[in-house]
Protein backbone atom coordinates (compact mmCIF):
# COMPACT_ATOMS: atom_id res chain seq x y z
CA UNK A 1 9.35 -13.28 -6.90
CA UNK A 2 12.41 -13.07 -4.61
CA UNK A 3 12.61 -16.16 -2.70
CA UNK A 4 13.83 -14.60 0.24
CA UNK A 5 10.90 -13.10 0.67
CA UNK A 6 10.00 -12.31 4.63
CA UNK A 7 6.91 -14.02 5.05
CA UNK A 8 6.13 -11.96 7.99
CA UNK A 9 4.97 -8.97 5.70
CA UNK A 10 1.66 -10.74 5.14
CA UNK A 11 0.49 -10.03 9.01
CA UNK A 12 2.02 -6.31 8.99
CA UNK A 13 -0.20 -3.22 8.43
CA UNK A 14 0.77 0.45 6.44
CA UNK A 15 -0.35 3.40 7.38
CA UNK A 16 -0.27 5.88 4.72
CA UNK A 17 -0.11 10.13 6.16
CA UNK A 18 0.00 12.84 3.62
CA UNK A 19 1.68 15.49 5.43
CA UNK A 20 -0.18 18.20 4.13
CA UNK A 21 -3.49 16.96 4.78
CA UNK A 22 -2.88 15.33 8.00
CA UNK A 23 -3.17 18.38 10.18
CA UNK A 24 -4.64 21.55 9.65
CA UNK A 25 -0.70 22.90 9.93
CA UNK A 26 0.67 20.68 7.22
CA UNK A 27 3.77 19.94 8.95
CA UNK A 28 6.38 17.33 10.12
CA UNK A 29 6.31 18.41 13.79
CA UNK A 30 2.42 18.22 13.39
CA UNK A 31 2.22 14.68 13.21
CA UNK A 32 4.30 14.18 16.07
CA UNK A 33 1.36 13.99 18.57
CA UNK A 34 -0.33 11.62 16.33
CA UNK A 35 2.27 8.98 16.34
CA UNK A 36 0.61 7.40 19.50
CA UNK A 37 -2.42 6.95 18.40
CA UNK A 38 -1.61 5.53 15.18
CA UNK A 39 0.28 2.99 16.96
CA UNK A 40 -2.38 2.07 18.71
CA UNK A 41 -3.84 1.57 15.57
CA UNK A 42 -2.09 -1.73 15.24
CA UNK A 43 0.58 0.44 12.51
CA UNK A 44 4.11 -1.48 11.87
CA UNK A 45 4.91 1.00 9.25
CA UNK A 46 3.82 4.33 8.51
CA UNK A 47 4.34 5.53 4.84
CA UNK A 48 4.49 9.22 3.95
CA UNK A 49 3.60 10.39 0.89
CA UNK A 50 6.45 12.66 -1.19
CA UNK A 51 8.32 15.20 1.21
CA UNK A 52 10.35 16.65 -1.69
CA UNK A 53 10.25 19.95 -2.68
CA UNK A 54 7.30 19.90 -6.17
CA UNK A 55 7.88 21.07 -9.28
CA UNK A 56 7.01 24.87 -10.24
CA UNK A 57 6.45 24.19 -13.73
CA UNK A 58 3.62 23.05 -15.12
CA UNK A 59 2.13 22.83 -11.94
CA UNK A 60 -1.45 21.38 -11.10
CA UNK A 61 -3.43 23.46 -8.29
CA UNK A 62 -2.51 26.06 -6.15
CA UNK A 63 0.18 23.76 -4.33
CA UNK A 64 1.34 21.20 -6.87
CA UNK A 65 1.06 17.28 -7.16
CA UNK A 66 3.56 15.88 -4.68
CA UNK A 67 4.31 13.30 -6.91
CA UNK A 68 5.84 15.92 -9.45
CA UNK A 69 9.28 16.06 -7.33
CA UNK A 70 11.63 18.55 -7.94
CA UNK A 71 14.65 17.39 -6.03
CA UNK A 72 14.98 14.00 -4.46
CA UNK A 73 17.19 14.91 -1.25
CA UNK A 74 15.56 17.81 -0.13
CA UNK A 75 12.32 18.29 1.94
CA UNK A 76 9.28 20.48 1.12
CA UNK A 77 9.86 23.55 2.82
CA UNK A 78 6.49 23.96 3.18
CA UNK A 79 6.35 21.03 5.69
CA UNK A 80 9.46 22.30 7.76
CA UNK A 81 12.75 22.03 7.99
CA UNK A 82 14.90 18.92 7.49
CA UNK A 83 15.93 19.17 11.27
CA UNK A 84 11.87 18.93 11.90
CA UNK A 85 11.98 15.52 9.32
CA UNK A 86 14.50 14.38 11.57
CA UNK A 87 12.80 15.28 14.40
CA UNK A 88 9.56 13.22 13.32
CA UNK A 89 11.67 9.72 12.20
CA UNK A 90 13.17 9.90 15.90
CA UNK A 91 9.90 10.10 17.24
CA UNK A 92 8.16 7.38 14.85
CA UNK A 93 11.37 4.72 15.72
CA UNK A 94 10.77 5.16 19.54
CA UNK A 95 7.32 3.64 18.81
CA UNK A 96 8.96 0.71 17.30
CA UNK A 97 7.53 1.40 13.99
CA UNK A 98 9.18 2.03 10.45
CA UNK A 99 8.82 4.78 7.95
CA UNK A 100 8.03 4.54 4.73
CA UNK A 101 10.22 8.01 3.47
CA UNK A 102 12.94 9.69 1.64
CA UNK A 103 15.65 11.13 3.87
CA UNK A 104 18.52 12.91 3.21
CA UNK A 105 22.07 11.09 3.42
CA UNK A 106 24.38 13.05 4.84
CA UNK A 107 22.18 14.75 7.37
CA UNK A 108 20.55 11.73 8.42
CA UNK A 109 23.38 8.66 8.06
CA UNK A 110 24.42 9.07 11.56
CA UNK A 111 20.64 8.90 13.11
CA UNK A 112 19.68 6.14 10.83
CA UNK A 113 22.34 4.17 12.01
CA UNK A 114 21.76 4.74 15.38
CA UNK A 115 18.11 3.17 14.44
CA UNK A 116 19.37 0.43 13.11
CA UNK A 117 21.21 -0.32 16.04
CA UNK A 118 18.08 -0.66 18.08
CA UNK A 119 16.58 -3.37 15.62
CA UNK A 120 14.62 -0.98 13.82
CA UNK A 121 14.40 -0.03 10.61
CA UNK A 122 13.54 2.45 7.54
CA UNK A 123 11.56 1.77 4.12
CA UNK A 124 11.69 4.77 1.63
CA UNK A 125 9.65 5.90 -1.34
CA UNK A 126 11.59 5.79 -5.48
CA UNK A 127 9.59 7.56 -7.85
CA UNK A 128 11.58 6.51 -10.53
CA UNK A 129 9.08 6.67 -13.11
CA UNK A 130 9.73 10.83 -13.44
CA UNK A 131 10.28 14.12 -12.28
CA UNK A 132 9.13 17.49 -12.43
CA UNK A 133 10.06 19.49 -15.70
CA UNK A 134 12.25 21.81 -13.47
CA UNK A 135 14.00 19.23 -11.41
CA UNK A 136 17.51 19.08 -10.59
CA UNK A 137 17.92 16.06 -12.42
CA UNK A 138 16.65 17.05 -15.63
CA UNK A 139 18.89 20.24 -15.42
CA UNK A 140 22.15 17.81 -14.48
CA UNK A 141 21.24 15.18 -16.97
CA UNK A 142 18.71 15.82 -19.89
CA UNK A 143 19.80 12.73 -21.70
CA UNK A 144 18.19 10.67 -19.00
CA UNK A 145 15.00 11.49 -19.83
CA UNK A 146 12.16 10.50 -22.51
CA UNK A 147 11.84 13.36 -25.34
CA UNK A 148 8.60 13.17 -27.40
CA UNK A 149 8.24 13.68 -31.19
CA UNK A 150 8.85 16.77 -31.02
CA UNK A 151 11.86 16.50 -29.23
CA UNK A 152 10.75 18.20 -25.95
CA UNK A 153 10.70 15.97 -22.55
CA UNK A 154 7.26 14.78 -21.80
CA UNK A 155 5.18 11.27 -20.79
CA UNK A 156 4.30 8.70 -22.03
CA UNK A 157 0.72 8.28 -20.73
CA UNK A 158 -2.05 10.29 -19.15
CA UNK A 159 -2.77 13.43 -18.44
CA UNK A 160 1.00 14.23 -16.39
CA UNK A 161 1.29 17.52 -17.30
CA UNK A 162 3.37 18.56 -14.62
CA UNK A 163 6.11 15.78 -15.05
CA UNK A 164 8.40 14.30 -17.66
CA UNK A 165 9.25 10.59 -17.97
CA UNK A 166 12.62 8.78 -17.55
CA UNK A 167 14.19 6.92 -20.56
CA UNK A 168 15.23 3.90 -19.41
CA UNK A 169 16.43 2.84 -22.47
CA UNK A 170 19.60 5.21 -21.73
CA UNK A 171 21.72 2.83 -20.07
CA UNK A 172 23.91 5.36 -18.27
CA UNK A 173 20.69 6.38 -16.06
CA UNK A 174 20.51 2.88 -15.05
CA UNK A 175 23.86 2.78 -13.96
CA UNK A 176 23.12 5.97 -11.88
CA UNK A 177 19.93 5.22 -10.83
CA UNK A 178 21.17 1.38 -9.29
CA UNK A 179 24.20 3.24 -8.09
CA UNK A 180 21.71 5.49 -5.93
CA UNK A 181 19.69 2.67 -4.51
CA UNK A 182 22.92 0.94 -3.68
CA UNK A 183 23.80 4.07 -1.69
CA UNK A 184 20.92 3.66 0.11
CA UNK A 185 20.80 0.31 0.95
CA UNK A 186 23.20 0.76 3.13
CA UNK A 187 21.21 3.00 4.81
CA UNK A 188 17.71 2.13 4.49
CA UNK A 189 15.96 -1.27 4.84
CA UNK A 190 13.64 -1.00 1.39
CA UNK A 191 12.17 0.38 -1.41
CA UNK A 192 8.23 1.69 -2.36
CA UNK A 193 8.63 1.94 -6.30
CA UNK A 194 6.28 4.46 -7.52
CA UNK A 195 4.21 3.34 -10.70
CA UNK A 196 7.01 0.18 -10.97
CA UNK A 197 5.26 -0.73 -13.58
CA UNK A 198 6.47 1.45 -16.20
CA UNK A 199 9.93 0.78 -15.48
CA UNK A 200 11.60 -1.81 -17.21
CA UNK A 201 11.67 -5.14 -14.81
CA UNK A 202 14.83 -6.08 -16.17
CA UNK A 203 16.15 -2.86 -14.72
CA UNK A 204 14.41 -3.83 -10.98
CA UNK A 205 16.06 -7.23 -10.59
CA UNK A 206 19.33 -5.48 -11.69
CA UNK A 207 18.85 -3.15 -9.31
CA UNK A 208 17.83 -6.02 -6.34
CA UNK A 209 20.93 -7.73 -7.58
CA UNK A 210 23.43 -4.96 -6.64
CA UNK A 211 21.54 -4.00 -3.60
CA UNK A 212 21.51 -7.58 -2.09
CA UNK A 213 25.57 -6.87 -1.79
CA UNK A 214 25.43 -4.62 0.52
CA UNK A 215 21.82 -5.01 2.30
CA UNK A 216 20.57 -8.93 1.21
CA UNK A 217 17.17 -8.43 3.42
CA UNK A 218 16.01 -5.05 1.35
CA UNK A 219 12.18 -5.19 0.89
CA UNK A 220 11.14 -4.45 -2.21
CA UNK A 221 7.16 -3.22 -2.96
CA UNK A 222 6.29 -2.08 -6.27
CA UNK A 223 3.08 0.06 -7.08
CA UNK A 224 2.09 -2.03 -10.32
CA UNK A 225 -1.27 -0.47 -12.51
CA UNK A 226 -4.42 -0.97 -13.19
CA UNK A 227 -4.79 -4.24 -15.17
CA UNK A 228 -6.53 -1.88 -17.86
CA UNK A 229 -4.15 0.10 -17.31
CA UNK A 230 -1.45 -1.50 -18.08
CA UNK A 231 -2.98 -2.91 -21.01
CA UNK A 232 -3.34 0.35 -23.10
CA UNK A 233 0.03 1.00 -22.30
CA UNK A 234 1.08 -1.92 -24.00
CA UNK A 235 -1.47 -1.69 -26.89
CA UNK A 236 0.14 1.76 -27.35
CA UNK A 237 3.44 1.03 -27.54
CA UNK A 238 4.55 2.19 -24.26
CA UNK A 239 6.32 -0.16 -21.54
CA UNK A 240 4.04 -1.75 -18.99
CA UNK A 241 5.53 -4.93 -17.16
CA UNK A 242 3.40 -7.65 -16.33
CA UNK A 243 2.55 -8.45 -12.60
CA UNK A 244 3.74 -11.97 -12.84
CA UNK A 245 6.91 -10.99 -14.35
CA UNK A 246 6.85 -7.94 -11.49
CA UNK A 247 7.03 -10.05 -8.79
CA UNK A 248 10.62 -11.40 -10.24
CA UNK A 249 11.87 -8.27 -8.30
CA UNK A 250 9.15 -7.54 -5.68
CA UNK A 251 8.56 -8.94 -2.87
CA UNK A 252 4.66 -7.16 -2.48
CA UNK A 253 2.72 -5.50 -5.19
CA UNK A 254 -0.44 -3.42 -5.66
CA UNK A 255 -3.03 -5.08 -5.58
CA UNK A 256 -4.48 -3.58 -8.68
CA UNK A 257 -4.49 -6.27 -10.82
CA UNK A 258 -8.15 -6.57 -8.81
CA UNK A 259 -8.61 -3.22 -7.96
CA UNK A 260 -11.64 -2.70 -10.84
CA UNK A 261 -13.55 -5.59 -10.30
CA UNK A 262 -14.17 -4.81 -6.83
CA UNK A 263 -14.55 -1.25 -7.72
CA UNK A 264 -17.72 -2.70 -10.29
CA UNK A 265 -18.86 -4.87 -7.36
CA UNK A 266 -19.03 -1.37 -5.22
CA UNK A 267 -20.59 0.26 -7.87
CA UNK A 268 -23.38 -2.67 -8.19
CA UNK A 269 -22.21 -3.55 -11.81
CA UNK A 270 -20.91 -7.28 -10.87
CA UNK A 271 -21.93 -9.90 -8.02
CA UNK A 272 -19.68 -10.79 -5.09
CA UNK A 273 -18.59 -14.05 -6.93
CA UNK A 274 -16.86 -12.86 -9.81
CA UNK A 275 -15.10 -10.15 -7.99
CA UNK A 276 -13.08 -13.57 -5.57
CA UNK A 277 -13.14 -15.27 -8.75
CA UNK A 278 -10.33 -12.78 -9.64
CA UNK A 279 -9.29 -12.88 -5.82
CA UNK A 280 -8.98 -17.02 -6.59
CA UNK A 281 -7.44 -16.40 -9.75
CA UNK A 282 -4.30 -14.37 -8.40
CA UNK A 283 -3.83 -18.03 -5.84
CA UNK A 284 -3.44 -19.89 -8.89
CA UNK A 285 -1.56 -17.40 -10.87
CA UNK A 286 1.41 -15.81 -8.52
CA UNK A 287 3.97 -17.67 -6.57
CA UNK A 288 3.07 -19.51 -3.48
CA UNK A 289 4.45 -16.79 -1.48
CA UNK A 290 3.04 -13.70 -3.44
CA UNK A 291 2.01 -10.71 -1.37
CA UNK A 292 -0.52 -8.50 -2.69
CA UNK A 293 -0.75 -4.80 -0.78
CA UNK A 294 -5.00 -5.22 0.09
CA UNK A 295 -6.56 -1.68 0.79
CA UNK A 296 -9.73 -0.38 0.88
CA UNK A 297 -8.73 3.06 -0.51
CA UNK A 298 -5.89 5.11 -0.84
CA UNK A 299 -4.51 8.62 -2.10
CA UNK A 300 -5.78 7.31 -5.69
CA UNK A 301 -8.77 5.97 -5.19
CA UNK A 302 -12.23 6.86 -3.39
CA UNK A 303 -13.06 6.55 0.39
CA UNK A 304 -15.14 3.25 1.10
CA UNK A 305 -17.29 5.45 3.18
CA UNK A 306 -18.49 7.23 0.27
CA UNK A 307 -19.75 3.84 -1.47
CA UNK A 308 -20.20 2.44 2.15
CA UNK A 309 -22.18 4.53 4.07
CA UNK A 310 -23.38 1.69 6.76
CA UNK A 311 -21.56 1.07 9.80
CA UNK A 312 -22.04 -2.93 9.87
CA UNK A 313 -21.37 -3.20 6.30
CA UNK A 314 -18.11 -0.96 6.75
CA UNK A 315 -17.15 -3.28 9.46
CA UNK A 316 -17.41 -6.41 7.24
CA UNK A 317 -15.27 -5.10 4.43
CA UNK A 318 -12.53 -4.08 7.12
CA UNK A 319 -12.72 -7.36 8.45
CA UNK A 320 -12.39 -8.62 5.13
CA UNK A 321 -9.72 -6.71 4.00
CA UNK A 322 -7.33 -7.83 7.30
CA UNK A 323 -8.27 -11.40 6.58
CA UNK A 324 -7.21 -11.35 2.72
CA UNK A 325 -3.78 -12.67 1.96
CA UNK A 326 -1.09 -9.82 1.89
CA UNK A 327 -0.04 -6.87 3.58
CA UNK A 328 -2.93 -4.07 4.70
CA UNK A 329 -3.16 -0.54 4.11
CA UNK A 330 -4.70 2.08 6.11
CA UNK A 331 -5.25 4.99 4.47
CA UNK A 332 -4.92 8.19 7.31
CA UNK A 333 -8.83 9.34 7.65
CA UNK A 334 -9.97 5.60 6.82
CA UNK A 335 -10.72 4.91 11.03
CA UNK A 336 -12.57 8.21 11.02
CA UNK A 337 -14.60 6.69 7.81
CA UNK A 338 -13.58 9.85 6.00
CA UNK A 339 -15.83 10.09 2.77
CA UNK A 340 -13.72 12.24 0.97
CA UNK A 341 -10.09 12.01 -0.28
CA UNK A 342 -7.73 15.22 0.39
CA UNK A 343 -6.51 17.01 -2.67
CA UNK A 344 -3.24 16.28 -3.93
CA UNK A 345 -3.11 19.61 -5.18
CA UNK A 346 -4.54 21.41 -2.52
CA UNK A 347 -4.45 21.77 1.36
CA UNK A 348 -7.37 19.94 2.75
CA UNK A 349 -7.06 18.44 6.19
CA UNK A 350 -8.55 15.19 6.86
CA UNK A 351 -11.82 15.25 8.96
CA UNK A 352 -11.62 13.60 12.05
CA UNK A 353 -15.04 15.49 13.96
CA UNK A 354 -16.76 12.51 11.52
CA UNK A 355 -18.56 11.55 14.37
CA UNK A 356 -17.29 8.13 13.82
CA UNK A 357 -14.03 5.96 14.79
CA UNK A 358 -12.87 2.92 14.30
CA UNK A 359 -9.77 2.85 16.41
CA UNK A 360 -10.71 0.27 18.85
CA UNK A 361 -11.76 -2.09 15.88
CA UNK A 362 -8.84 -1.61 13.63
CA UNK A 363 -6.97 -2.68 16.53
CA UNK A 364 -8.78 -6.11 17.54
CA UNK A 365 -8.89 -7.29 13.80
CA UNK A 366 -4.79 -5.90 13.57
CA UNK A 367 -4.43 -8.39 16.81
CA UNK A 368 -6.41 -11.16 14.79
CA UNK A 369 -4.43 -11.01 12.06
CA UNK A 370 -1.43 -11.44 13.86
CA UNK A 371 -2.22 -15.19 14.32
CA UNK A 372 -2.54 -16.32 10.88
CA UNK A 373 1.21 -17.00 10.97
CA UNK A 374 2.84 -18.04 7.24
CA UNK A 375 -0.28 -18.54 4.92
CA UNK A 376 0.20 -21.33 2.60
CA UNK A 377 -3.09 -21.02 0.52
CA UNK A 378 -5.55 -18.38 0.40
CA UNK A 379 -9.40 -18.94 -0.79
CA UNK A 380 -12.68 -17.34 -1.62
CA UNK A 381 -16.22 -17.94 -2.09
CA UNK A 382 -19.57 -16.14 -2.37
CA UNK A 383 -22.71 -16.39 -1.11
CA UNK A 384 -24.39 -13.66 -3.86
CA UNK A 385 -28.20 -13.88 -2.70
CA UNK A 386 -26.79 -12.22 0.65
CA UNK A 387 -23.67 -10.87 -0.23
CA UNK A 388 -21.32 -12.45 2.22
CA UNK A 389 -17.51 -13.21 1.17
CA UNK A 390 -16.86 -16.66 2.67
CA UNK A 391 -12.63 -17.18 2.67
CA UNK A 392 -10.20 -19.45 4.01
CA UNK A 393 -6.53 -19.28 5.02
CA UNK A 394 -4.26 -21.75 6.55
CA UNK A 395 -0.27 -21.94 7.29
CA UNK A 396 1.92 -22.44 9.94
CA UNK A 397 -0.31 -21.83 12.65
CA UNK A 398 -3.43 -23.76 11.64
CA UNK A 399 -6.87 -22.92 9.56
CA UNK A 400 -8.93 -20.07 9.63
CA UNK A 401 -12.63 -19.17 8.38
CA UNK A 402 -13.80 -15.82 7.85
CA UNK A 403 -17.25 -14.78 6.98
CA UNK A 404 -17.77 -11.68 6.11
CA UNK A 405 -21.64 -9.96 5.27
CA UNK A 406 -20.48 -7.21 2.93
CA UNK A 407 -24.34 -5.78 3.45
CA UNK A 408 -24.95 -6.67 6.89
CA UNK A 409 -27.97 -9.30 6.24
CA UNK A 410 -28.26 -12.36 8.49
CA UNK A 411 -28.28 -15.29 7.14
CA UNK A 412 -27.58 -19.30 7.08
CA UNK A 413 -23.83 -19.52 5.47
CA UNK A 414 -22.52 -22.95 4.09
CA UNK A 415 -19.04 -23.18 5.18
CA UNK A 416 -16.07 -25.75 4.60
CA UNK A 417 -15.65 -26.51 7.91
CA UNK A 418 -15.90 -29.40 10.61
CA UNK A 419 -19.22 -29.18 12.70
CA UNK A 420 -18.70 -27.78 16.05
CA UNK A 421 -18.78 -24.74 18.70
CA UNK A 422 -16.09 -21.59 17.63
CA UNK A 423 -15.16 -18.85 19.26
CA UNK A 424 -15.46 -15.16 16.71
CA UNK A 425 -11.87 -14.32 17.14
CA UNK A 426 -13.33 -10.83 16.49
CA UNK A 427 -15.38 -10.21 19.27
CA UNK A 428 -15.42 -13.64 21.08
CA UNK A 429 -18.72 -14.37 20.63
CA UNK A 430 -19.49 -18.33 20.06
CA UNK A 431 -20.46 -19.99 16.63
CA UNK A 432 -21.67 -22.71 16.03
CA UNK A 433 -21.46 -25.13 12.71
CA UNK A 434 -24.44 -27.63 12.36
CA UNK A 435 -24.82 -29.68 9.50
CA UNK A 436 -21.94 -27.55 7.66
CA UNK A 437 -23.73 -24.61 8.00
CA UNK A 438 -23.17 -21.28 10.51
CA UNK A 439 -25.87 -18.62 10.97
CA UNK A 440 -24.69 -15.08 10.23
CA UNK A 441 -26.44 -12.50 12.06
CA UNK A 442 -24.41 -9.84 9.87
CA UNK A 443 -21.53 -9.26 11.91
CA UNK A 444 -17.97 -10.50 10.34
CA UNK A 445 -16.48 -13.34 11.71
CA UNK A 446 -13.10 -15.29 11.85
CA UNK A 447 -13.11 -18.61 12.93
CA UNK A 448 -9.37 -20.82 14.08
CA UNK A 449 -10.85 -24.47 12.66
CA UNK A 450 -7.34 -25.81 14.49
């Protein structure tokens, strides 16, 4: 892991918009009058999903998978204009927040400047893992790419259809590829790696070592696998870097390394305990300043209002999630506890006439979180007979307790903790510890022990 890491990323929040599902239009200008309220959200950075143009060929759905990019400096038509892309990045910098994008160089050096400027700054997407079969790459430079058996492009792994893999083993398309992110670190301040993983990490810390020339503060966040994942890949031959070795070139990483034991804890296949165990296990594993991207859900995954369908409960895994060490994602439709996740391939708009919001809520817990400061350790325990995630941080500014009833049930918690009267940072309510114990009445809570 870079040792220049910002440590500041642990107490920031994403939020993640797919422009096509975000409004009923589908557009850039769309989301304009949205950007206040997802600032008030408690947002630093707001990451949109691919704007690019998608692949024709081989395409999945009516609309495509935006993840099957045509050309990388382009914008969708679809969504607007690049003037209207433009327009939207102005708009999202006034709010002091950053954007997780792609932009276009020459029409937008001179603006992104100007942001920088104000202090602000601009964190773009790299799928460098592939392409659409019809992309402007592959027609430029076939070489660059990974040719099957039979000598036609393809992939390496799953059912991607409607892309073909990069060959990283050609060492010209490193040179062009670093080249490219060295172009636009002097624009930008970062990079989202798409499916990192499957890219060679010897290529990555290359790459971080010619970008730190020209931009030595470039945040790096790499979309690592599944750890199953990862591990057929390797058991079938194909490239699939660990996350230890990863985090060489990263300074935050998915978060999957987790992701399926909490997904068998949702599903009632595992207790609580063993699903920290792996929590605890990434504490004694990683560097001492790892950052692991914590979500709920995202574009790949299901809502946590379809497993979740209680209000109290929901409220305890939020609480959770802004408490666990690392940067948090919001997923757009995740304060409206959306059950469903928009197509990729289609045009669904998110539903926000749930009859439920979360706003105010993600906002108090986004203000909590803010004063964890620098966390030094991270820890976990569980309380299986009632379900309640007991964890502990501490840094910079001091210890903290949270205690968090993942099914809402009251109960008498042992906690490491000096006796003594709290307040719940969360809704300022007062706790007390007897005896080392607290009584839960199945609200979360988050304790400052000092």
């Amino acid at each position: 892991m870079a040792v220049n890491t910002d440590p500041r990323l642990q107490n920031q929040v994403i939020y993640s918009v797919y422009v096509r599902a975000h409004t009923p239009e589908g557009t850039f200008r769309a989301v304009i009058p949205d950007l206040d309220r997802i600032k008030a959200l408690g947002t630093d950075i707001i990451w949109f999903l691919p704007i690019h143009p998608i692949g024709v060929k081989g395409k999945k759905g009516s609309l495509g998978w935006p993840y099957a990019n045509r050309d990388y400096r382009t914008v969708n038509p679809a969504y607007g204009t690049m003037d209207d892309f433009k327009a939207l990045v102005g708009e999202i910098h006034k709010r002091g927040m950053k954007c997780m994008i792609e932009v276009r160089v020459k029409e937008c050096r001179a603006m992104v400047a100007a942001l920088h400027r104000a202090g602000l700054g601009v964190v773009m997407d790299v799928v460098y893992n592939h392409t659409s079969p019809d992309s402007t790459l592959y027609a430029a430079h076939p070489e660059f790419f990974y040719h099957g058996p039979d000598g036609k492009p393809g992939n390496k792994m799953g059912d991607w259809a409607d892309v073909i893999d990069l060959d990283y083993r050609n060492r010209n398309l490193w040179a062009y590829q670093i080249d490219s992110l060295v172009m636009w670190a002097q624009i930008v301040d970062g990079f989202r790696c798409d499916v990192a993983s499957f890219v060679p990490v010897e290529f990555w810390r290359a790459a971080r070592q010619a970008v730190a020339k020209v931009n030595p503060d470039c945040i790096w966040l790499a979309e690592t696998v599944h750890q199953s994942y990862g591990c057929l890949a390797r058991r079938s031959g194909v490239y699939s870097a660990l996350d230890y070795d990863a985090f060489s070139a990263f300074d935050m990483e998915y978060e999957y390394d987790v992701r399926e034991a909490f997904d068998q804890y949702l599903a009632g296949k595992i207790v609580l305990s063993h699903y920290l165990d792996m929590v605890n296990f990434q504490e004694a594993t990683y560097p001492a300043n790892y950052n692991k991207l914590r979500f709920l859900e995202n574009h790949d995954q299901p809502r946590i209002a379809s497993f979740v369908r209680d209000e109290a409960s929901l409220k305890n895994f939020t609480a959770m999630l802004y408490f666990e060490k690392g940067t948090t994602l919001i997923y757009a439709g995740q304060e409206f506890e959306d059950d469903h996740v928009p197509s990729l391939f289609e045009r669904e708009p998110i539903d926000r006439k749930t009859g439920h919001d979360l706003s105010a809520y993600l906002r108090r817990i986004y203000d909590v979180k803010q004063r964890f400061g620098d966390s030094d350790y991270f820890w976990a325990k569980a309380d299986d007979a009632h379900q309640i995630a007991i964890l502990g941080r501490g840094g910079d500014k001091g210890r903290f307790l949270g205690v968090f009833s993942l099914r809402a049930l009251a109960a008498d918690v042992a906690v490491d903790a000096p006796d003594g009267c709290y307040v719940n940072l969360i809704d300022d309510e007062n706790v007390e510890i007897r005896g080392g114990k607290l009584f839960c009445d199945g609200r979360p809570i988050i304790l400052a022990l000092g």
